[in-house]
PDB file of N, CA and C in Angstrom:
ATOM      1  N   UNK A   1       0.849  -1.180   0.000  1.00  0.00           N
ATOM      2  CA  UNK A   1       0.000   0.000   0.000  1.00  0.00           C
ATOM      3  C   UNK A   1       0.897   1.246   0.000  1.00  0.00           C
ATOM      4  N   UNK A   2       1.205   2.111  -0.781  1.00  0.00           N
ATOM      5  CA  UNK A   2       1.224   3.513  -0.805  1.00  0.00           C
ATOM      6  C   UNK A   2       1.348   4.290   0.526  1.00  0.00           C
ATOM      7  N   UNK A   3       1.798   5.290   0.324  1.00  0.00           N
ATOM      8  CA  UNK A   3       2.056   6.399   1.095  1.00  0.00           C
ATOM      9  C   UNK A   3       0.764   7.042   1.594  1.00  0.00           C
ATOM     10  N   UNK A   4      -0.169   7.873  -0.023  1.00  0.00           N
ATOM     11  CA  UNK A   4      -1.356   8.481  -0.147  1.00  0.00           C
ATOM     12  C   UNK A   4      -2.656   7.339   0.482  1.00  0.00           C
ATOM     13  N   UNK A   5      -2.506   6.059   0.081  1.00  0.00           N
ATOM     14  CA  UNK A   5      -3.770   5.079   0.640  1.00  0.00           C
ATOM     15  C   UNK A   5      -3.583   5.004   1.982  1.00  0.00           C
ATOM     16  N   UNK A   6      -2.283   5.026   2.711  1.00  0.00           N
ATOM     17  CA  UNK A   6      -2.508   5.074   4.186  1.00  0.00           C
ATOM     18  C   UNK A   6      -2.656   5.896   4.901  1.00  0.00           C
ATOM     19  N   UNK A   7      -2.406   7.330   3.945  1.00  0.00           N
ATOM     20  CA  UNK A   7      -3.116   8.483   4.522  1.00  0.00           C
ATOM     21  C   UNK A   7      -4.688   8.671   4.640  1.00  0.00           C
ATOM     22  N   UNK A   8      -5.151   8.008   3.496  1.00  0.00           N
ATOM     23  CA  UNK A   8      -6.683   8.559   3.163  1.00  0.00           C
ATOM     24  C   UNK A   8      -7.137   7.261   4.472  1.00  0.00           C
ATOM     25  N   UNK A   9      -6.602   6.204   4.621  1.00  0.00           N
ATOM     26  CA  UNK A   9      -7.602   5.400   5.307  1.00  0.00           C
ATOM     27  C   UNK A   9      -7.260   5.688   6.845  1.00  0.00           C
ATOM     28  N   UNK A  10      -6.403   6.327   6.915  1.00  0.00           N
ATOM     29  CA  UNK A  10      -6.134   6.718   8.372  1.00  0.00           C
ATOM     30  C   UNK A  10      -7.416   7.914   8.667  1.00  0.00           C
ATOM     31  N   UNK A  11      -7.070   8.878   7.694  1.00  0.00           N
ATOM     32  CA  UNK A  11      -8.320  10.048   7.389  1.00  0.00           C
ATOM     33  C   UNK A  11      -9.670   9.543   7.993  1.00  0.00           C
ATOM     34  N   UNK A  12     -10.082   8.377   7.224  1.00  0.00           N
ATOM     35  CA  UNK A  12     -11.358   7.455   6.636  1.00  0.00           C
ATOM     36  C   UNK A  12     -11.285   7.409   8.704  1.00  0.00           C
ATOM     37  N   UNK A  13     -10.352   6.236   8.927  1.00  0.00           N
ATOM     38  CA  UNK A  13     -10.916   5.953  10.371  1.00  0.00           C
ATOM     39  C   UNK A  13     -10.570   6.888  11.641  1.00  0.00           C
ATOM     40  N   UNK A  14      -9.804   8.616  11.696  1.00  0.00           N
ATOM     41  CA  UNK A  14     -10.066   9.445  12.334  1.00  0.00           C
ATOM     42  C   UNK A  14     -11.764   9.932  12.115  1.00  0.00           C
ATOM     43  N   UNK A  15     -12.238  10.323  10.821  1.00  0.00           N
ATOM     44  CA  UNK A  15     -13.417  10.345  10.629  1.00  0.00           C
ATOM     45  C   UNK A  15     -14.390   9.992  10.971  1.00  0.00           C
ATOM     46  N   UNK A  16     -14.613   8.537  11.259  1.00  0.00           N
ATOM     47  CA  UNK A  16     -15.499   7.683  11.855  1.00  0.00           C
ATOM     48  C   UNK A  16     -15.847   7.469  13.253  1.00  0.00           C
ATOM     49  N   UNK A  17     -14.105   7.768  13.958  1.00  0.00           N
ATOM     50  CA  UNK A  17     -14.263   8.042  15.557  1.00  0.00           C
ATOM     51  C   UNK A  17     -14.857   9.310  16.322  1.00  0.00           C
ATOM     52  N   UNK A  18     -15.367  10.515  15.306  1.00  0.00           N
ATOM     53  CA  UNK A  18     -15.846  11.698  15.817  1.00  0.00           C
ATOM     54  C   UNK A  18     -17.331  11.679  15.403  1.00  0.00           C
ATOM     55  N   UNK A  19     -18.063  11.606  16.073  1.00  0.00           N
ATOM     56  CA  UNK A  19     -19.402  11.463  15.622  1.00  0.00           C
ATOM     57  C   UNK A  19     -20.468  12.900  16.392  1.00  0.00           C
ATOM     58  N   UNK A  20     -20.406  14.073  16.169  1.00  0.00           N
ATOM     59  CA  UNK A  20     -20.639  14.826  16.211  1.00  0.00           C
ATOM     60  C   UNK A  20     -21.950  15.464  16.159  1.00  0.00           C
ATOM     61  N   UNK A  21     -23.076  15.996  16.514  1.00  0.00           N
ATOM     62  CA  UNK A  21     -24.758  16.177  15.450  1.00  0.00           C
ATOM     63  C   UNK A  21     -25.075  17.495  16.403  1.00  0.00           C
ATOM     64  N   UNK A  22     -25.601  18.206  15.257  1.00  0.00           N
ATOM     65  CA  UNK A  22     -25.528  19.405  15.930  1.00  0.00           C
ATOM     66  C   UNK A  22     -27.155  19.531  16.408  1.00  0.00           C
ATOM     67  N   UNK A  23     -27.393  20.833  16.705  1.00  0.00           N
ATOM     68  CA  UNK A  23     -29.507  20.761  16.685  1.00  0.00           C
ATOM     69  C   UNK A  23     -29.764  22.036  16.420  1.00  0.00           C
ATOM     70  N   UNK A  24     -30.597  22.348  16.639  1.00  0.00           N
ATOM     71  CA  UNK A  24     -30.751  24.073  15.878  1.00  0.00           C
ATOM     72  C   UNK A  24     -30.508  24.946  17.411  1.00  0.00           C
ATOM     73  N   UNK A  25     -30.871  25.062  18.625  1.00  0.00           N
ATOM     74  CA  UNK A  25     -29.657  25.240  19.408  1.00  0.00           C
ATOM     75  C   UNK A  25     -28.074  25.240  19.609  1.00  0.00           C
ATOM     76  N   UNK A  26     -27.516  24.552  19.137  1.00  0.00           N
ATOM     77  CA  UNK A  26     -25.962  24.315  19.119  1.00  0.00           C
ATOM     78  C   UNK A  26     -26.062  23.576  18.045  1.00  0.00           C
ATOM     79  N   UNK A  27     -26.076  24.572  16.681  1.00  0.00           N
ATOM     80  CA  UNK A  27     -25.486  23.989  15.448  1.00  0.00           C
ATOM     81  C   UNK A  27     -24.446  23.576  15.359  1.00  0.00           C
ATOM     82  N   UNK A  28     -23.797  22.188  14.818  1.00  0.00           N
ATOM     83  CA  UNK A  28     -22.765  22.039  14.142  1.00  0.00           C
ATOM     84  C   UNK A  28     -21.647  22.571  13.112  1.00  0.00           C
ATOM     85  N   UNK A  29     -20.620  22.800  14.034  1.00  0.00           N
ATOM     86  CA  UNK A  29     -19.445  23.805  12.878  1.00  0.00           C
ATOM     87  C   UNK A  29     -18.540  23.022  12.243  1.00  0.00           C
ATOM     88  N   UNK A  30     -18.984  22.730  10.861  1.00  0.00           N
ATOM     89  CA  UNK A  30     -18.201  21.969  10.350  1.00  0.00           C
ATOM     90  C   UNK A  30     -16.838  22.457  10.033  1.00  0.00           C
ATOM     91  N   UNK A  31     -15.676  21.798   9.996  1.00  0.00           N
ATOM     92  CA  UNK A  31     -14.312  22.115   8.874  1.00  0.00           C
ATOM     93  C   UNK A  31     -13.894  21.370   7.857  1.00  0.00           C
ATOM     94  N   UNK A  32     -13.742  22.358   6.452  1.00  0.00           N
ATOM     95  CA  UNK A  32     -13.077  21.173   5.429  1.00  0.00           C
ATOM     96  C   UNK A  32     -11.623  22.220   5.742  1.00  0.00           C
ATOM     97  N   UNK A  33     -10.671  21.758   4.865  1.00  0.00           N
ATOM     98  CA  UNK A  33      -9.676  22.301   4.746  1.00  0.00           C
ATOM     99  C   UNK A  33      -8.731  21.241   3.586  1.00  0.00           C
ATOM    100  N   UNK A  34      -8.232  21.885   2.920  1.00  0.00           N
ATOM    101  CA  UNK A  34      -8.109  21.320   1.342  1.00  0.00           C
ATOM    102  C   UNK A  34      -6.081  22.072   1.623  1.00  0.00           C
ATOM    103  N   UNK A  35      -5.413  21.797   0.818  1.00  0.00           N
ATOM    104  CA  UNK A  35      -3.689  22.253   0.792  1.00  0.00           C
ATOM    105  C   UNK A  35      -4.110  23.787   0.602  1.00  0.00           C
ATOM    106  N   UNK A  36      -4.886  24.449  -0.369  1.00  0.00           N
ATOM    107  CA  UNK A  36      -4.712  26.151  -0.110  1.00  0.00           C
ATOM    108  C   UNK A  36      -6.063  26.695   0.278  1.00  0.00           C
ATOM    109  N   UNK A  37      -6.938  26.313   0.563  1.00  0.00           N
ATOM    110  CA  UNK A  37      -8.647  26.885   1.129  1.00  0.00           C
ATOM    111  C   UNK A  37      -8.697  26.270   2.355  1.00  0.00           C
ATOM    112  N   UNK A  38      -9.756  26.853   3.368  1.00  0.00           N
ATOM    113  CA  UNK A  38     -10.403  26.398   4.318  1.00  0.00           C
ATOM    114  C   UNK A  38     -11.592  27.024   4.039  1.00  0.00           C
ATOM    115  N   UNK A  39     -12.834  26.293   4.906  1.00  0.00           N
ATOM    116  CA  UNK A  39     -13.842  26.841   4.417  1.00  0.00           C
ATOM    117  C   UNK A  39     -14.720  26.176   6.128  1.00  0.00           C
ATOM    118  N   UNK A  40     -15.862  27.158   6.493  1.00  0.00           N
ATOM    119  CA  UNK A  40     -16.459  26.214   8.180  1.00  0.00           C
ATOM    120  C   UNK A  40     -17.800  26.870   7.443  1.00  0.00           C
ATOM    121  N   UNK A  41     -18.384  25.708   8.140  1.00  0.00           N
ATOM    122  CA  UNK A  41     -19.891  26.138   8.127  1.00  0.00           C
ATOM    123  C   UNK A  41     -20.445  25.807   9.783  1.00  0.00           C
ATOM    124  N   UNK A  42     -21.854  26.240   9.630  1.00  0.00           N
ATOM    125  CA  UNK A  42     -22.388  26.005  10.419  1.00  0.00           C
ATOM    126  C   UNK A  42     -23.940  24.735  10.114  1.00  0.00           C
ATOM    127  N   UNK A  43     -24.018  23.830  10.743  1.00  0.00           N
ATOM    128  CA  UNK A  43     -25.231  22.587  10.283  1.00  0.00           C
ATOM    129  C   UNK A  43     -26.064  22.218  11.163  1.00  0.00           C
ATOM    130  N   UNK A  44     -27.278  22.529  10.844  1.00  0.00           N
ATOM    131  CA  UNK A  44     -28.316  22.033  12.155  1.00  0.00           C
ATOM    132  C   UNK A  44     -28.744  20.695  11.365  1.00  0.00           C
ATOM    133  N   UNK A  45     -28.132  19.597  12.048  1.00  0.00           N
ATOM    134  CA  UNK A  45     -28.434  18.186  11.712  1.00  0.00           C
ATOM    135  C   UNK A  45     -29.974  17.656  11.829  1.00  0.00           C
ATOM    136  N   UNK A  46     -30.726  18.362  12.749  1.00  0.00           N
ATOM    137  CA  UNK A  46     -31.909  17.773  12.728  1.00  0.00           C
ATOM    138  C   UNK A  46     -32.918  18.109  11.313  1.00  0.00           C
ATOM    139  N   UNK A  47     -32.214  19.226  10.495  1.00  0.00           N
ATOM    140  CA  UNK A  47     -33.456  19.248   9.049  1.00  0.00           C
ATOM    141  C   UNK A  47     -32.419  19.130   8.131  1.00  0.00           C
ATOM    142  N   UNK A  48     -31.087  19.202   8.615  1.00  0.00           N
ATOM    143  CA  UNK A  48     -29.907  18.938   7.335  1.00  0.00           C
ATOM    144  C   UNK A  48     -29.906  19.689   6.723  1.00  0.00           C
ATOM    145  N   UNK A  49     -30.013  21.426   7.260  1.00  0.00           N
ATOM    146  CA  UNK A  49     -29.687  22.592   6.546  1.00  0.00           C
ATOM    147  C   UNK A  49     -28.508  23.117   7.414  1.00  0.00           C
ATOM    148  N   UNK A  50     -27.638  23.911   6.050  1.00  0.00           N
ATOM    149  CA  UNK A  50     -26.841  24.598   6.402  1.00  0.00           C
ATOM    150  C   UNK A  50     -27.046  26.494   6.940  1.00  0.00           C
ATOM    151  N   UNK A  51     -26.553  26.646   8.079  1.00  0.00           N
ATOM    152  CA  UNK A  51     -27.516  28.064   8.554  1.00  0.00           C
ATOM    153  C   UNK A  51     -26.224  29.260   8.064  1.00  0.00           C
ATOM    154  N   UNK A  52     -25.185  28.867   8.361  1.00  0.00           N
ATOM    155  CA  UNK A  52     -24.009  29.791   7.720  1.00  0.00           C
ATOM    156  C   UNK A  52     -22.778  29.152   7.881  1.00  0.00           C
ATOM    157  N   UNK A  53     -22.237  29.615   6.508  1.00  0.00           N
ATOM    158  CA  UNK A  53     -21.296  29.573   5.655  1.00  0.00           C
ATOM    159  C   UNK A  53     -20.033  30.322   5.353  1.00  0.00           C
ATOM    160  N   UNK A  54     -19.267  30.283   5.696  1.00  0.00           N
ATOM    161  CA  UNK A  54     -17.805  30.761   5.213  1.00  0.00           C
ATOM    162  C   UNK A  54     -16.713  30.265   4.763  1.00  0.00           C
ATOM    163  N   UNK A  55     -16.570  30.481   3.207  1.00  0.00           N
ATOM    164  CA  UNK A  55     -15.588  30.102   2.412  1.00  0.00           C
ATOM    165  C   UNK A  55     -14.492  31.120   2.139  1.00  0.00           C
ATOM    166  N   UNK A  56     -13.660  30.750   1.737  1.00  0.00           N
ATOM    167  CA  UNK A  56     -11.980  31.863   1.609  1.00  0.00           C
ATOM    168  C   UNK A  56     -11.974  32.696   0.828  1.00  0.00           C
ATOM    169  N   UNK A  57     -13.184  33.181  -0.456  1.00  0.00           N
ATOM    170  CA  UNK A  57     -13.289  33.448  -0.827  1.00  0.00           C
ATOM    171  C   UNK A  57     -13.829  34.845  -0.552  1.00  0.00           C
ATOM    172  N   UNK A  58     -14.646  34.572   0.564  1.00  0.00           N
ATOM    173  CA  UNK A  58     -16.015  35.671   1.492  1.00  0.00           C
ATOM    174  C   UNK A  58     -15.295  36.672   2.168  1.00  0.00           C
ATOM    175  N   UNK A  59     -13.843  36.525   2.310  1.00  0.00           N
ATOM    176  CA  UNK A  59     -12.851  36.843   3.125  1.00  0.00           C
ATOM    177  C   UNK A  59     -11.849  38.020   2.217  1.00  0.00           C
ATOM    178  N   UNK A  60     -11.114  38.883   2.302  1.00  0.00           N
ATOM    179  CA  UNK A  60      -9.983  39.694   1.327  1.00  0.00           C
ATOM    180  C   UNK A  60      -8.767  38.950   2.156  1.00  0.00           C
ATOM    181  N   UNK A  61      -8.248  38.435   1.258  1.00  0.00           N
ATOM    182  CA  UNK A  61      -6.846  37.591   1.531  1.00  0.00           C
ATOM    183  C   UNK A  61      -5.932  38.156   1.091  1.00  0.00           C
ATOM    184  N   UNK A  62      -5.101  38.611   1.690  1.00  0.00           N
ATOM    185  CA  UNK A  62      -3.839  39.475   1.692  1.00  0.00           C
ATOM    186  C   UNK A  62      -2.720  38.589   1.271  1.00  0.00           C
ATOM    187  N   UNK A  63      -1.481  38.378   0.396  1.00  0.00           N
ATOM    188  CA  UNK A  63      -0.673  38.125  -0.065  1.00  0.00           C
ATOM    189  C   UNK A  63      -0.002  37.485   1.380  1.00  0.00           C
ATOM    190  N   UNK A  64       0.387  38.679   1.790  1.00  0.00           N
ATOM    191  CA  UNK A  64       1.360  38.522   3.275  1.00  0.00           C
ATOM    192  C   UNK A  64       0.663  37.512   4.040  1.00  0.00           C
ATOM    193  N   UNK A  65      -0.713  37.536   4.319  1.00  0.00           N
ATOM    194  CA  UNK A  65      -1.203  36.352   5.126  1.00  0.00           C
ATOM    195  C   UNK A  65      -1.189  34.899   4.808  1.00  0.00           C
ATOM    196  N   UNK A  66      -0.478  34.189   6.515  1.00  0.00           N
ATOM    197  CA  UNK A  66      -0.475  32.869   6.242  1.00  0.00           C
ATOM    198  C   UNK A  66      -1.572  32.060   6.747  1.00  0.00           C
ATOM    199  N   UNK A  67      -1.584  30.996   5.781  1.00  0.00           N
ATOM    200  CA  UNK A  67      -3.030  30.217   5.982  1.00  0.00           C
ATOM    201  C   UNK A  67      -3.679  30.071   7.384  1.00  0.00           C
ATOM    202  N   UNK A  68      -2.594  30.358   8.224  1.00  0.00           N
ATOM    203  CA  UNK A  68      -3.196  30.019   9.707  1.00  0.00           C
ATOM    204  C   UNK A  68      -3.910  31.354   9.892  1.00  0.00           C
ATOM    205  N   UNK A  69      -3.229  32.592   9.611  1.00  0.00           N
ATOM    206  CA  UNK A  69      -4.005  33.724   9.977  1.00  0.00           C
ATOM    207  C   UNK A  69      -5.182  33.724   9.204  1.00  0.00           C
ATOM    208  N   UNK A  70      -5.334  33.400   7.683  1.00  0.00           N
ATOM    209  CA  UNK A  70      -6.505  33.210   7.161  1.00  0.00           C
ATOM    210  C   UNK A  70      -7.815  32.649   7.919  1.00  0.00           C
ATOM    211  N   UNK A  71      -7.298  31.536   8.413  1.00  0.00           N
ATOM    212  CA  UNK A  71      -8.146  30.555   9.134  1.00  0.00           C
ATOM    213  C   UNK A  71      -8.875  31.244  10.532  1.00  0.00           C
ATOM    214  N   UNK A  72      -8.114  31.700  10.545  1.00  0.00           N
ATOM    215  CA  UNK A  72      -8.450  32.510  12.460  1.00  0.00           C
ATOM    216  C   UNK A  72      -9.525  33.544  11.832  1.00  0.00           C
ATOM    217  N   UNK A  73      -9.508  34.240  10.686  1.00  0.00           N
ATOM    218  CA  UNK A  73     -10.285  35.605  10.014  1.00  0.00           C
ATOM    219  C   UNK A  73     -11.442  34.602   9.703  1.00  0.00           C
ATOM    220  N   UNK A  74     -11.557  33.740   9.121  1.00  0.00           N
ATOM    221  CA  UNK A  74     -12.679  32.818   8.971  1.00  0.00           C
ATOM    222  C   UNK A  74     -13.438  32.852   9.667  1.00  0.00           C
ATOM    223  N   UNK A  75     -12.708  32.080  11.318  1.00  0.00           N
ATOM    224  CA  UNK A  75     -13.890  31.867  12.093  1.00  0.00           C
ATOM    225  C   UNK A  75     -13.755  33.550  12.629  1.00  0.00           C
ATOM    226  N   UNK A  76     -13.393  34.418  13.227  1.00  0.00           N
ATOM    227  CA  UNK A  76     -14.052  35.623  13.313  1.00  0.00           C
ATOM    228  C   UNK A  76     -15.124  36.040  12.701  1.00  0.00           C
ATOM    229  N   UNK A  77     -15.122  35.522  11.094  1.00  0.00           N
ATOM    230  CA  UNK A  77     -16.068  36.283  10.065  1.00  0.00           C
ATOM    231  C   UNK A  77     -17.302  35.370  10.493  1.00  0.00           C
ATOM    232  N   UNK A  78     -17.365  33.952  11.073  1.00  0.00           N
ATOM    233  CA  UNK A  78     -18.471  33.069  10.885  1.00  0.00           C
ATOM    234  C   UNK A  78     -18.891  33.022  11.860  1.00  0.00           C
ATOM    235  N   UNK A  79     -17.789  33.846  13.446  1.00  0.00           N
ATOM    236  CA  UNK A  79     -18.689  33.967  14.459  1.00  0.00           C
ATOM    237  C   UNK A  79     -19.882  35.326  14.566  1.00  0.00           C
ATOM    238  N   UNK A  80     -19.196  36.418  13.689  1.00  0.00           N
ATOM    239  CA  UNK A  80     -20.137  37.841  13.565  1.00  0.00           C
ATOM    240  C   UNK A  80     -21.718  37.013  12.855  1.00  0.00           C
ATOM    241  N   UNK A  81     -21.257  36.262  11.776  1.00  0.00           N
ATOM    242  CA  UNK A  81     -22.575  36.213  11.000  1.00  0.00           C
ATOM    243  C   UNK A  81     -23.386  35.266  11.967  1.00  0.00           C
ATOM    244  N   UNK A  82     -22.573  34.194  12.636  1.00  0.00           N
ATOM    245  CA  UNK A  82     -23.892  33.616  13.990  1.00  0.00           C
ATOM    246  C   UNK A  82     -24.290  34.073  14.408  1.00  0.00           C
ATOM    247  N   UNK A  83     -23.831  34.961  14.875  1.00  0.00           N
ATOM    248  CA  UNK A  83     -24.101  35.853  16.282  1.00  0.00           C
ATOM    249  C   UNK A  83     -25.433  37.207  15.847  1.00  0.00           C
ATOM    250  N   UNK A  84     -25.278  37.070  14.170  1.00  0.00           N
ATOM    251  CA  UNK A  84     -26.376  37.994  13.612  1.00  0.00           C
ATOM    252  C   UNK A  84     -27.525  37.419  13.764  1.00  0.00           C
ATOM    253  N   UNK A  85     -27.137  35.728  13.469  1.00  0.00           N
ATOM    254  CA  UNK A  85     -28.455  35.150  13.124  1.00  0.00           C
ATOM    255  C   UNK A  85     -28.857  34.147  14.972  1.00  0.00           C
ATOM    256  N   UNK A  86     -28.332  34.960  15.724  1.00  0.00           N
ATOM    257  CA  UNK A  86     -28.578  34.743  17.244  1.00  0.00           C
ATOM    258  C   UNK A  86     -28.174  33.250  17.718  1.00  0.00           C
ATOM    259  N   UNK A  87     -27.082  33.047  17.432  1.00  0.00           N
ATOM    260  CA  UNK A  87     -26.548  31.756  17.849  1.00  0.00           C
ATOM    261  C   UNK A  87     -25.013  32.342  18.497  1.00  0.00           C
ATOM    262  N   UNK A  88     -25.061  31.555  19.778  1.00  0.00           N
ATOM    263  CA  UNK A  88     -24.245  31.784  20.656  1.00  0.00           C
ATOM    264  C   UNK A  88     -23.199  30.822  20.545  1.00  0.00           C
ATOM    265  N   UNK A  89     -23.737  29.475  21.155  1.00  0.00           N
ATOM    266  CA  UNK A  89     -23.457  28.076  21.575  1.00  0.00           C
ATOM    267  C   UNK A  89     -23.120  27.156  20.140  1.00  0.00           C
ATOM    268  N   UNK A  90     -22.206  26.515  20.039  1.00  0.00           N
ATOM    269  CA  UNK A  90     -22.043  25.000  18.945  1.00  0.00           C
ATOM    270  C   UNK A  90     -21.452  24.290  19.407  1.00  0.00           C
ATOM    271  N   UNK A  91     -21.525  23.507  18.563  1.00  0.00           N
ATOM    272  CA  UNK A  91     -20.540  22.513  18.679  1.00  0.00           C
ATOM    273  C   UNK A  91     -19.864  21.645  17.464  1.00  0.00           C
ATOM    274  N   UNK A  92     -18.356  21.729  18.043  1.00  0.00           N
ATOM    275  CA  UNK A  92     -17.253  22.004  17.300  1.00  0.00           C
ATOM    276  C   UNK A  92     -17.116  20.538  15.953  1.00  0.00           C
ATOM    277  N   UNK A  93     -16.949  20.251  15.354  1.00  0.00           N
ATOM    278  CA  UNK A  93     -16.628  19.289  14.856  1.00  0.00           C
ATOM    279  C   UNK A  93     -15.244  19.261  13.845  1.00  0.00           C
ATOM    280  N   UNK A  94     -14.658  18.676  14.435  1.00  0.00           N
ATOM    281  CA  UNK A  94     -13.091  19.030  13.422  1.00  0.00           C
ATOM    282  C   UNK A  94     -12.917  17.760  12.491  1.00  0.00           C
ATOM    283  N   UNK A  95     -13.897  17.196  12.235  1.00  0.00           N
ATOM    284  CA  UNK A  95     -14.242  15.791  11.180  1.00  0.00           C
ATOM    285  C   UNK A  95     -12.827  15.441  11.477  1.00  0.00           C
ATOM    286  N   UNK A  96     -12.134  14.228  10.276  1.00  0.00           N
ATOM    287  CA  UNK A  96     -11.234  13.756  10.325  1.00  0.00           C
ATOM    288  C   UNK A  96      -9.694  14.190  10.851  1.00  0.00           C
ATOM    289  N   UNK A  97      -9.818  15.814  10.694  1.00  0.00           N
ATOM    290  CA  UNK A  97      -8.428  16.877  10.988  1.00  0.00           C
ATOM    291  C   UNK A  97      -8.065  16.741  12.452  1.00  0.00           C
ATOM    292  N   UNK A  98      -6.568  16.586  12.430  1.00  0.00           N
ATOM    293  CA  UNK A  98      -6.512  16.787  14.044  1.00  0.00           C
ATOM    294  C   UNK A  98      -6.468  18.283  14.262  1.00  0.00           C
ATOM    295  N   UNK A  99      -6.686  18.642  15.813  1.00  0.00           N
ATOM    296  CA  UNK A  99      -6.722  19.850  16.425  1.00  0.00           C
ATOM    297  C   UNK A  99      -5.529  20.497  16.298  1.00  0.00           C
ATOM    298  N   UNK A 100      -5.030  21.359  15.353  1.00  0.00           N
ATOM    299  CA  UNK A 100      -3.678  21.582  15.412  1.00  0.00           C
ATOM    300  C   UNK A 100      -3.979  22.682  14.254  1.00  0.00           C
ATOM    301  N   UNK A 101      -2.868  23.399  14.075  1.00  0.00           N
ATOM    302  CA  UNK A 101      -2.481  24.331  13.241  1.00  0.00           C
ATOM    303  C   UNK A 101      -3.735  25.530  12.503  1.00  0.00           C
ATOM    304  N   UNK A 102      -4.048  24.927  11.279  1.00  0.00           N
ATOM    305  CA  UNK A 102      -5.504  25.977  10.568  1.00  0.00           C
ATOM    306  C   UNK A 102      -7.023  25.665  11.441  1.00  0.00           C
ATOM    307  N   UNK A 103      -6.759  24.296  11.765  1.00  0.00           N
ATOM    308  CA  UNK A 103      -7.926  24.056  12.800  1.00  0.00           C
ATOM    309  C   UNK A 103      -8.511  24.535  13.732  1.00  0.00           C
ATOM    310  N   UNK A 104      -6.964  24.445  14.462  1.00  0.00           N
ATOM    311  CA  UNK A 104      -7.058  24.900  16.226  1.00  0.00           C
ATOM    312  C   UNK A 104      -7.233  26.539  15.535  1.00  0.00           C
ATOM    313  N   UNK A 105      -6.553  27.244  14.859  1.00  0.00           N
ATOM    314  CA  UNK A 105      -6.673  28.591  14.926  1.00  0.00           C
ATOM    315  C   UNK A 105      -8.042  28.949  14.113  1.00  0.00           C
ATOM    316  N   UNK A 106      -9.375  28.374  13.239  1.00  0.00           N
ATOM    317  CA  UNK A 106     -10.308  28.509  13.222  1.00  0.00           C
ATOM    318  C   UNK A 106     -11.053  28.760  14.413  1.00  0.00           C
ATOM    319  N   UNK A 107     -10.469  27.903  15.317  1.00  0.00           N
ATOM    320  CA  UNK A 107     -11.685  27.735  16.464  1.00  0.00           C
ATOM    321  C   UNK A 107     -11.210  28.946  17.215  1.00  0.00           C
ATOM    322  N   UNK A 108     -10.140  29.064  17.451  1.00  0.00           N
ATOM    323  CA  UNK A 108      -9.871  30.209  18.683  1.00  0.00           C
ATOM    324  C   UNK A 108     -10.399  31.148  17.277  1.00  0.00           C
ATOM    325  N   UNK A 109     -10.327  31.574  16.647  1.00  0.00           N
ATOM    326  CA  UNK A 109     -10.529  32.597  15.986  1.00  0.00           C
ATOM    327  C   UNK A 109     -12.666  32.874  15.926  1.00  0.00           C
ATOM    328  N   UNK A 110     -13.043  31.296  16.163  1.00  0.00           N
ATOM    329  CA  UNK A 110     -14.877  31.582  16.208  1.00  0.00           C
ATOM    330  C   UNK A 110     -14.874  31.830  17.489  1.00  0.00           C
ATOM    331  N   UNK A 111     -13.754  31.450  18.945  1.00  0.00           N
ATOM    332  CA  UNK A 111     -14.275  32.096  20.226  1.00  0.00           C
ATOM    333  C   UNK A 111     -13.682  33.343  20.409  1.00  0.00           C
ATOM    334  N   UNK A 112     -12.850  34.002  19.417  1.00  0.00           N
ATOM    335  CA  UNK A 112     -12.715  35.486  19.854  1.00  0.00           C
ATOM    336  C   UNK A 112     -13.917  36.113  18.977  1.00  0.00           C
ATOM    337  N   UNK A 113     -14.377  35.709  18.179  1.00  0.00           N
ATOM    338  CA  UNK A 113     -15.945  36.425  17.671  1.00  0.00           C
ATOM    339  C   UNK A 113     -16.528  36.226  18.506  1.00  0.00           C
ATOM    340  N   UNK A 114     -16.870  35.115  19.642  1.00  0.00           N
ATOM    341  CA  UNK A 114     -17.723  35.293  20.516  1.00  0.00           C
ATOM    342  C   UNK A 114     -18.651  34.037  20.652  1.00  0.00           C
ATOM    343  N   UNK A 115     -18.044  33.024  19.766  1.00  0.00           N
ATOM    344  CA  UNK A 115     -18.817  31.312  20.037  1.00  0.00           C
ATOM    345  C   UNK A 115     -18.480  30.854  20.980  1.00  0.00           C
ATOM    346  N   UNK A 116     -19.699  30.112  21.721  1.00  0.00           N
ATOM    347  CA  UNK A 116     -18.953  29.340  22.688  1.00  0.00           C
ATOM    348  C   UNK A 116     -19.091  27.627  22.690  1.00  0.00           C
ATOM    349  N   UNK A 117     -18.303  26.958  22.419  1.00  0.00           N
ATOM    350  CA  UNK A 117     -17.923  25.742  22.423  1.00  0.00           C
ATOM    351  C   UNK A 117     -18.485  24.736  23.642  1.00  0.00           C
TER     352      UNK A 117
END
């Protein structure tokens, strides 16, 4: 087996051990994160709609900025728009990613907007 197949199935079974569900009280904050984007949403699992959204795009990305600072402006930007649409409380879901680097600094970056975990 490959290098890349024992990455993806390691991925596959971090994935499976986090089982996460949000409710329309403490929506679910999802993370993808891809080699140059990150992107979090927010998911109320009980109707399987997404309530808000922030992609890298939604954001002015500065040359000088590194992906981690990107990531931290993210969740700032996705804690203002919760907090518009009166959500305080979530809960976190870091799917397959470990807690570390663009991750961890999403999240501190949605509790200095003002989420609370």
């Amino acid at each position: 087996m490959n290098k890349q197949k024992l990455k993806q199935s390691a991925r596959i079974r971090r994935k499976a051990r986090t089982q996460v569900r949000g409710t329309a009280e403490r929506p679910r904050l999802s993370v993808f994160r891809s080699l140059k984007n990150i992107s979090a949403q927010l998911i109320d699992d009980a109707v399987g709609k997404t309530v808000v959204a922030v992609l890298i795009k939604d954001i002015k990305v500065d040359k000088k900025m590194t992906k981690t600072e990107t990531a931290n402006e993210i969740g700032k930007i996705l804690a203002e728009k919760a907090k518009s649409k009166g959500i305080k409380k979530i809960v976190f879901d870091k799917g397959a990613y470990k807690y570390h680097g663009r991750i961890k600094a999403l999240a501190d970056g949605a509790r200095e907007g003002g989420l609370e975990f």
